[in-house]
Protein backbone atom coordinates (compact mmCIF):
# COMPACT_ATOMS: atom_id res chain seq x y z
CA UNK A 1 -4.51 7.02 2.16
CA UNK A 2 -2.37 6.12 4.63
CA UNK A 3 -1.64 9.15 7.68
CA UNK A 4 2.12 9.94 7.61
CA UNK A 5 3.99 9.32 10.77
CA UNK A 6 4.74 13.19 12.04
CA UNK A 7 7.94 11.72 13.86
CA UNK A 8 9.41 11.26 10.19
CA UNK A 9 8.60 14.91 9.07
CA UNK A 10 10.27 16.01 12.71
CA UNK A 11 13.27 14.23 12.07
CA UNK A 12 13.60 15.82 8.71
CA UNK A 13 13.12 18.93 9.68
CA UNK A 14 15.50 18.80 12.92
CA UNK A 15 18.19 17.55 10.12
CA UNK A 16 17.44 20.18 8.13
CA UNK A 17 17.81 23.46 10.71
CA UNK A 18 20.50 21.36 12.09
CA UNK A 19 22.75 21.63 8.76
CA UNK A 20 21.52 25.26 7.99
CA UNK A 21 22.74 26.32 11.58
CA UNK A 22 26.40 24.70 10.50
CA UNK A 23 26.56 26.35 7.38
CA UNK A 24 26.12 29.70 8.67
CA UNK A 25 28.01 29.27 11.23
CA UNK A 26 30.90 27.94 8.90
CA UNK A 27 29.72 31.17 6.57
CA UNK A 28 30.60 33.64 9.82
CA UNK A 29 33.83 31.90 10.38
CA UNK A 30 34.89 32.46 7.05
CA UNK A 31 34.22 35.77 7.14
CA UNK A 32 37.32 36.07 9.16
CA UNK A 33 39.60 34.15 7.06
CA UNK A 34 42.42 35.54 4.46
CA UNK A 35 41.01 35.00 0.74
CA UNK A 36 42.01 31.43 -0.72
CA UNK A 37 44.01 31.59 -4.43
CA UNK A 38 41.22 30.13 -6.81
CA UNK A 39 42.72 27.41 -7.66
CA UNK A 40 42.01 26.45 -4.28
CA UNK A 41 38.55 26.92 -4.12
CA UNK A 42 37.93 25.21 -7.45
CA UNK A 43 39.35 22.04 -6.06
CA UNK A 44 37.31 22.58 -3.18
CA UNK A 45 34.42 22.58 -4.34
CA UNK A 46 35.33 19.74 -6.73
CA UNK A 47 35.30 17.50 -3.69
CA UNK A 48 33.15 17.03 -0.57
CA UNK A 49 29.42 15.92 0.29
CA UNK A 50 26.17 17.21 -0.31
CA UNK A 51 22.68 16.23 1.79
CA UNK A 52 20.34 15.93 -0.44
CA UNK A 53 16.21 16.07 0.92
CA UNK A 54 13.50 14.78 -1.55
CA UNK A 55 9.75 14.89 -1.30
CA UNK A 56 7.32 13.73 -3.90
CA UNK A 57 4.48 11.61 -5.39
CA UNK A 58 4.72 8.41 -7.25
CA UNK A 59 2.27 7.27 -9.44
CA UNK A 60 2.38 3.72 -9.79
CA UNK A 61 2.30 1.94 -13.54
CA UNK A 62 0.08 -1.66 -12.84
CA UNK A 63 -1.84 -0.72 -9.27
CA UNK A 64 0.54 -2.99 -7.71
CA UNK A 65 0.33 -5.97 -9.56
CA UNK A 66 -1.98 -8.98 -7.32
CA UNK A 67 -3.00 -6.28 -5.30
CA UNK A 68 -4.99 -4.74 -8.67
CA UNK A 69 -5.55 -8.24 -10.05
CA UNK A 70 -7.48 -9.08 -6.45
CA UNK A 71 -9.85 -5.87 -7.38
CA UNK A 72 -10.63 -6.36 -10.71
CA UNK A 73 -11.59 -9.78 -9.85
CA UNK A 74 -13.92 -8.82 -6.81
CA UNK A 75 -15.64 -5.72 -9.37
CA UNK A 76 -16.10 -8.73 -12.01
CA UNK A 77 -17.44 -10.49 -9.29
CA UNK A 78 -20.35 -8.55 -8.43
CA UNK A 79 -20.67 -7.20 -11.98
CA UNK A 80 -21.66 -10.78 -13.02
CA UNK A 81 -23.91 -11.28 -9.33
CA UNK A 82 -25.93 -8.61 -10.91
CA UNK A 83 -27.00 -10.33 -13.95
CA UNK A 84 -28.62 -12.85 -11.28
CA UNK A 85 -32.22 -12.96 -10.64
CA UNK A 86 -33.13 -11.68 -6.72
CA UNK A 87 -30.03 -9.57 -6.48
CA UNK A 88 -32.13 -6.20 -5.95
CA UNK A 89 -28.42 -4.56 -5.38
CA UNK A 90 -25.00 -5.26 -6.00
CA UNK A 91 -21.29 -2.91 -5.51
CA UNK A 92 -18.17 -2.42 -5.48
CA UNK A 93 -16.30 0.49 -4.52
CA UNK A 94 -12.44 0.31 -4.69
CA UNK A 95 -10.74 2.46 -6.69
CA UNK A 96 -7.21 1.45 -8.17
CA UNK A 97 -3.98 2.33 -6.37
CA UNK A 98 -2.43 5.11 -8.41
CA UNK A 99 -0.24 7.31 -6.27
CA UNK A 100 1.52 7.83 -3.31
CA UNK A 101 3.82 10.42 -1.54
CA UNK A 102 7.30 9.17 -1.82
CA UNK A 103 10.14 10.77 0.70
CA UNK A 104 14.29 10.38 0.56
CA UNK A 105 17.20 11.35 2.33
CA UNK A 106 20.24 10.78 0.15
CA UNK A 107 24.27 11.18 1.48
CA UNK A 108 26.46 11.91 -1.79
CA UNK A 109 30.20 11.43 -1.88
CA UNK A 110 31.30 14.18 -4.91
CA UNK A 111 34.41 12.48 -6.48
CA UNK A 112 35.04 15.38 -8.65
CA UNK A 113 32.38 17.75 -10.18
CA UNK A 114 30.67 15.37 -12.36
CA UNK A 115 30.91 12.33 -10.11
CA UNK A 116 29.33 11.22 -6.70
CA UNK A 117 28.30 8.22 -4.95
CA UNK A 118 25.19 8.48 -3.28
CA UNK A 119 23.78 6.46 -0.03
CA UNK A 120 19.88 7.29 1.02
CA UNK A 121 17.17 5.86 2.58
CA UNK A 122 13.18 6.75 2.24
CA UNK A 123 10.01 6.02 3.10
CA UNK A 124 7.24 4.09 0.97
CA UNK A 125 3.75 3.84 2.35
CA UNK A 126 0.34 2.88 0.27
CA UNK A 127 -2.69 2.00 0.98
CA UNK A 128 -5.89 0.21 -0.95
CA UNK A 129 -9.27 -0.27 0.60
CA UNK A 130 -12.47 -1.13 -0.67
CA UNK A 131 -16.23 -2.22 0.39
CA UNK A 132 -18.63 -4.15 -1.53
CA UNK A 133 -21.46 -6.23 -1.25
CA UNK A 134 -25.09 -7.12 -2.05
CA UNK A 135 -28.86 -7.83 -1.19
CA UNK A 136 -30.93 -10.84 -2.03
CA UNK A 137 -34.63 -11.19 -1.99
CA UNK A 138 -36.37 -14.57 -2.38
CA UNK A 139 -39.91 -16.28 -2.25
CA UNK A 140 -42.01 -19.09 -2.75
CA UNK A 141 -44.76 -21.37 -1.32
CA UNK A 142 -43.74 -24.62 0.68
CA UNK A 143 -46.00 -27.42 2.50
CA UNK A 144 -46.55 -24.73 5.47
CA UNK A 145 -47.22 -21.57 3.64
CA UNK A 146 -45.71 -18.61 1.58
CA UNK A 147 -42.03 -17.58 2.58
CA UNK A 148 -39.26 -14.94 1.74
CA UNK A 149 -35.82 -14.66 2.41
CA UNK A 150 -33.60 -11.64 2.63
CA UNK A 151 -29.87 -11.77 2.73
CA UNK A 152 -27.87 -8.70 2.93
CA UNK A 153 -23.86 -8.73 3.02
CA UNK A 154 -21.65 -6.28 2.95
CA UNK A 155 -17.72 -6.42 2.83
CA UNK A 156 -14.75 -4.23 4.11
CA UNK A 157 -11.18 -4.65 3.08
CA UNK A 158 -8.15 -2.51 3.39
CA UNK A 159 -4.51 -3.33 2.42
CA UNK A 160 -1.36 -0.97 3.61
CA UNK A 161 2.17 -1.53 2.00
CA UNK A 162 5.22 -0.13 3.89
CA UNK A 163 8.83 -0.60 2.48
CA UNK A 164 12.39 1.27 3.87
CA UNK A 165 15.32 1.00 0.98
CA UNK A 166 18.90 1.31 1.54
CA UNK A 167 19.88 2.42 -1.65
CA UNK A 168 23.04 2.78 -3.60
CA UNK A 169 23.61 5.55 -6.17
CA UNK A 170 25.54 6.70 -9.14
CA UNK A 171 25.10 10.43 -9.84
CA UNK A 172 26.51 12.23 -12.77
CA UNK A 173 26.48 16.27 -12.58
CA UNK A 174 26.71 18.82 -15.79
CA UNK A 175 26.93 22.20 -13.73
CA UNK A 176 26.28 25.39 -15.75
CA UNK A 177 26.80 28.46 -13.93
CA UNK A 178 23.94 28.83 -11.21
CA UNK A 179 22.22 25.69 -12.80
CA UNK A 180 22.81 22.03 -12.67
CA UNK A 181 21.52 19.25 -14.52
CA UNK A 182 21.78 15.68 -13.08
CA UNK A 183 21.04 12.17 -13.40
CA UNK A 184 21.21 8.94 -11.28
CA UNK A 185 20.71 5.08 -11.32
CA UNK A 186 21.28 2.60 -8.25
CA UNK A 187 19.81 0.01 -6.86
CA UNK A 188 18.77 -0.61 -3.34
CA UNK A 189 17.03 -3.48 -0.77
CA UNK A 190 13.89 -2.80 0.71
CA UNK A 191 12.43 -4.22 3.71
CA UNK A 192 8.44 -4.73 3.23
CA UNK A 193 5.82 -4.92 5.52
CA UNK A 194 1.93 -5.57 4.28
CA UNK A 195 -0.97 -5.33 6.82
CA UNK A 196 -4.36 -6.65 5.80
CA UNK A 197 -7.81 -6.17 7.58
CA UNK A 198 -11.13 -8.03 5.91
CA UNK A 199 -14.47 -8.51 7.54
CA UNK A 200 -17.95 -9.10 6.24
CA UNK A 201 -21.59 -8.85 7.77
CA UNK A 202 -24.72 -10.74 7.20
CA UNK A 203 -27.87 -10.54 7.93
CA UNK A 204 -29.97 -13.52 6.66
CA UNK A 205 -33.81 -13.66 7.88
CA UNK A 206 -36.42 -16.37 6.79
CA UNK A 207 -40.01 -15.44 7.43
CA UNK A 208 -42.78 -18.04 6.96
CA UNK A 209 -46.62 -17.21 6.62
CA UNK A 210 -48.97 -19.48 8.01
CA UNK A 211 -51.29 -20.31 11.09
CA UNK A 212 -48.79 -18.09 13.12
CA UNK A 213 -46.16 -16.29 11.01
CA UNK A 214 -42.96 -16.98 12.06
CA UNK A 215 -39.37 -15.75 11.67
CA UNK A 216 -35.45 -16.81 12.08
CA UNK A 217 -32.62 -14.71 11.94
CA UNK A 218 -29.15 -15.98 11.82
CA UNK A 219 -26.61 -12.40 11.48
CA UNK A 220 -23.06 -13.37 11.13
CA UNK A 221 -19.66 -11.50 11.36
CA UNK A 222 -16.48 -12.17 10.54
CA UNK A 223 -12.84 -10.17 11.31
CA UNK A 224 -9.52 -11.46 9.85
CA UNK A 225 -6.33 -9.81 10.10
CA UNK A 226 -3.35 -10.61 8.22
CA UNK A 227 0.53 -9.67 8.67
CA UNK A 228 3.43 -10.98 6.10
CA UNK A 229 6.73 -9.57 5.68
CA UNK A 230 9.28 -9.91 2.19
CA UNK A 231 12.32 -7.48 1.77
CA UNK A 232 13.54 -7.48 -2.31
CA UNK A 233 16.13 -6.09 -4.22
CA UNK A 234 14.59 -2.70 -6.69
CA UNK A 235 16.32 -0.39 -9.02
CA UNK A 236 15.85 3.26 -9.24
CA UNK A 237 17.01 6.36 -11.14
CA UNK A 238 16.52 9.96 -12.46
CA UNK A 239 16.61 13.32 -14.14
CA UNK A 240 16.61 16.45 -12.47
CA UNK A 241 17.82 20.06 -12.45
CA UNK A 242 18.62 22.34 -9.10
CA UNK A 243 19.41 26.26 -9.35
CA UNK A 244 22.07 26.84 -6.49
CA UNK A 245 20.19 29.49 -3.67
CA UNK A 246 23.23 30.44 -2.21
CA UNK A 247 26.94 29.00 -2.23
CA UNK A 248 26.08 25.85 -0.30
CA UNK A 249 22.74 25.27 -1.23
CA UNK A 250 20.27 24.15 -4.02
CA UNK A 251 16.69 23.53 -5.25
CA UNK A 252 15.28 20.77 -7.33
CA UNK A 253 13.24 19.28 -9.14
CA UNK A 254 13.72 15.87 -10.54
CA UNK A 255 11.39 13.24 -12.58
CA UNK A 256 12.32 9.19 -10.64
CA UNK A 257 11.14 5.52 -11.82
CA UNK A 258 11.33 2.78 -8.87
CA UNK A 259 11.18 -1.05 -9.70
CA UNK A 260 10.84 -3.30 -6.96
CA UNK A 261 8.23 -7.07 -6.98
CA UNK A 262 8.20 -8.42 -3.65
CA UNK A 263 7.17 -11.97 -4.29
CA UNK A 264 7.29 -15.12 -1.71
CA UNK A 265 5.13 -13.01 1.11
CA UNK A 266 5.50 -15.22 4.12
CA UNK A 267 2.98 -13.89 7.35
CA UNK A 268 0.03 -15.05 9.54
CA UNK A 269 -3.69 -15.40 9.37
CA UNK A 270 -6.33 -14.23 12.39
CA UNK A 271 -10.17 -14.46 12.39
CA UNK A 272 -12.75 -14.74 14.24
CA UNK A 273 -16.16 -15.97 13.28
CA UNK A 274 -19.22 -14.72 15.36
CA UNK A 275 -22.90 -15.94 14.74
CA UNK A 276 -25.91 -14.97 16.20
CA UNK A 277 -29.42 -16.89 16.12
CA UNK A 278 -32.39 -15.61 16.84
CA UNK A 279 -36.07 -17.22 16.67
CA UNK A 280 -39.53 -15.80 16.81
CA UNK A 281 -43.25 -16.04 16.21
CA UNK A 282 -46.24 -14.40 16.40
CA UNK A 283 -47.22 -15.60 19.75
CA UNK A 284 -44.22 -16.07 21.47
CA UNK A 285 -42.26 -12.90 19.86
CA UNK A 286 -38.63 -13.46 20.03
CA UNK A 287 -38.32 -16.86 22.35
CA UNK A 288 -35.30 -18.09 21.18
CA UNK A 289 -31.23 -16.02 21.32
CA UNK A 290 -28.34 -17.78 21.15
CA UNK A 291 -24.40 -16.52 20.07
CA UNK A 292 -21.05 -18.48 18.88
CA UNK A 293 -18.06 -17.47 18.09
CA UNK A 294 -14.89 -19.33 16.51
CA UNK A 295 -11.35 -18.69 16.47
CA UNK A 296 -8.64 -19.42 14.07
CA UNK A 297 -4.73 -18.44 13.54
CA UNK A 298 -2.31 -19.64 11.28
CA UNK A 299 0.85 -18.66 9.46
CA UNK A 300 2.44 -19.39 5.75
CA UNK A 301 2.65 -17.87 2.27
CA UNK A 302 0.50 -14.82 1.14
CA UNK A 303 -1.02 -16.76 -2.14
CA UNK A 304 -2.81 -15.64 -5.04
CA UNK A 305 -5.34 -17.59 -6.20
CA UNK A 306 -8.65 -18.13 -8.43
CA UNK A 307 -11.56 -19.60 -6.10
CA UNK A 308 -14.94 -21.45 -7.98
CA UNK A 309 -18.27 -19.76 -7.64
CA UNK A 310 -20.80 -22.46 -8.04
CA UNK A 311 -23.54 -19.95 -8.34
CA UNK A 312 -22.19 -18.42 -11.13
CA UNK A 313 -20.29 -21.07 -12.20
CA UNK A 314 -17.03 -19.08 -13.05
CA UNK A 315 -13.77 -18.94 -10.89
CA UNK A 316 -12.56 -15.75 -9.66
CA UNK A 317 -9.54 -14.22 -7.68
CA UNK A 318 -8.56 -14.27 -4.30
CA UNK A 319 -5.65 -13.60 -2.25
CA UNK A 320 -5.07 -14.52 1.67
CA UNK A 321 -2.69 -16.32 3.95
CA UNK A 322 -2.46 -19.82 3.86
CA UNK A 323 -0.50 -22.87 5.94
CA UNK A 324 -0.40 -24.87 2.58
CA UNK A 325 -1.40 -24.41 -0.65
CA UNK A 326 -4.82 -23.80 -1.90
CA UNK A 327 -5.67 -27.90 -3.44
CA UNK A 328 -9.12 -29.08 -4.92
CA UNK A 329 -11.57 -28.50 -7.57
CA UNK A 330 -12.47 -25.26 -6.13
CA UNK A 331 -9.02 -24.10 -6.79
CA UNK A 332 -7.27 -23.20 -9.70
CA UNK A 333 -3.91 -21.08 -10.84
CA UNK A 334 -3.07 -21.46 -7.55
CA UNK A 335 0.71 -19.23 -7.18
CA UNK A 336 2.44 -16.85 -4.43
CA UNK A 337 1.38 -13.76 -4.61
CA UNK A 338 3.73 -10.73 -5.69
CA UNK A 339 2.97 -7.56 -5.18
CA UNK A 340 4.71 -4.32 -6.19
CA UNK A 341 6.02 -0.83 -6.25
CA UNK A 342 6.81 -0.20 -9.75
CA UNK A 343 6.13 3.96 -10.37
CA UNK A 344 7.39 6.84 -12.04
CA UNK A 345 7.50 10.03 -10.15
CA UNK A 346 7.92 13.41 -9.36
CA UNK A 347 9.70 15.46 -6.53
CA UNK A 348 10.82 18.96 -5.57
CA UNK A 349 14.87 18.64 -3.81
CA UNK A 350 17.12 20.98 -1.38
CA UNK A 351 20.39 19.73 -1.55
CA UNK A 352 23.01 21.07 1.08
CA UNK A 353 26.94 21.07 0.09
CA UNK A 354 29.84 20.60 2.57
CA UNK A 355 33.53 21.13 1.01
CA UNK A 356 36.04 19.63 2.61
């Protein structure tokens, strides 16, 4: 899982001592003050704002829609490679995305004691990465002798998922003595950000048996990077109840639901494509070394699509930036790919309040 940035906790935290430090200080100054009729203070504290500071985890209902469909189709994938003679191994191991921490900072406008308005921001970040891969082992007898062949691969791919929502909130408030019980529903736009990294190896050696035994070795890698942006409108809301800690403070605990499908990805496409050849026999040894490497960029729509497997003779799914669309026989259901953040959750609150 993705490492939280410890600048976010720092701000939160400044915020946090920064507002405590005003409320005692406006608790000392009151100190001073003539008692107010109580009429007076029940308007007050009818009206005013609160800060509200959530922290949680969000555990998401579909593994992020194409992001889940890509792994079930790569596990399927290797799950049916298996069945095939001269695969002497074949994995997977990527494990669904379930859950992620989930943090808010919320503003609320109290109309009257049952009413606010609510403006926040957060911070969503996920993260999905898997390996797989397998090893082949082949022989058989030609015009110039026995021969085997060995092919080992193995894969490495990791997706991260950032979003930042400005959100708008209704809150409704049923205070009871030293307890409250709330609720909320809003919408909000959040700006996403996916980064992809994928990258293979491959070793692939031929050795031949004859007058002088002989081998070639061709080893292959391959890094691609990947960067697409889509911002989307979500809807949120929630239950929770808060026991007040002092006169202008409270604690939480609330259960949240998030919907948000970013769809239409738009971003850009880097590899590079490195091969090594290497010859050698058994009077010469290794006599023969020689590298390549290719580059390639480009920049278009994140797309989701199933890609043919002549081996196996199935078609299976695949997802990765693309100028234009995936076309040809190799090709089919060929779409945009959406990915979401669609969870329910649960988070722990400290709300402060400021009367006016």
């Amino acid at each position: 899982m993705k490492r939280e940035n410890p600048k976010r906790y720092a701000i939160l935290i400044i915020l946090a001592v920064g507002c405590l430090g005003l409320l005692i200080t406006r608790a000392e100054a009151g100190q001073a003050k003539p008692a107010q009729p109580k009429a007076a203070q029940a308007k007050a504290s009818e009206m005013g704002f609160s800060l509200k500071f959530s922290g949680g985890m969000g555990f998401f209902l579909d593994g992020g829609g194409d992001l889940e469909n890509l792994r079930l189709a790569r596990i399927m994938y290797y799950q049916d490679l298996k069945q095939d003679p001269g695969y002497t191994k074949a994995w997977t191991n990527w494990k669904k995305l379930s859950q992620a921490p989930d943090y808010e900072v919320d503003l609320l406008f109290h109309i009257n004691k049952n009413f606010a308005i609510g403006v926040g921001s957060g911070y969503l970040s996920v993260s999905s990465k898997g390996d797989y891969g397998y090893n082949w082992v082949g022989e058989g007898i030609s015009w110039f002798g026995p021969y085997t062949i060995e092919d080992n691969i193995s894969y490495r791919r990791e997706y991260k998922i950032t979003a930042t929502p400005i959100k708008l909130s209704l809150y409704v408030f049923f205070p009871s003595g030293a307890f409250n019980v709330y609720a909320y529903v809003g919408g909000g736009y959040y700006y996403g950000k996916l980064t992809h990294t994928f990258g293979w190896d491959d070793t692939y050696l031929v050795s031949t048996y004859s007058l002088f035994d002989e081998k070639d070795e061709i080893t292959e890698k391959d890094d691609v990077s990947e960067e697409a942006k889509k911002n989307a409108f979500g809807f949120h809301g929630g239950l929770g109840l808060e026991v007040k800690l002092m006169s202008h403070a409270a604690l939480g605990v609330e259960v949240f639901g998030r919907y948000v499908d970013f769809g239409g990805w738009r971003g850009s496409f880097k590899e590079t494509f490195t091969q090594r050849e290497r010859k050698w026999d058994q009077s010469a040894g290794w006599y023969y070394d020689e590298t390549t490497q290719e580059d390639l960029s480009e920049s278009g729509p994140l797309w989701y699509y199933e890609e043919y497997s002549s081996e196996l003779n199935k078609y299976y799914g695949q997802m990765f930036v693309w100028q234009t669309k995936p076309d040809g026989p190799d090709y089919q259901n060929v779409r945009e790919a959406k990915i979401n953040l669609n969870a329910w959750g649960v988070a722990v609150s400290l709300r402060i309040f400021f009367n006016f």
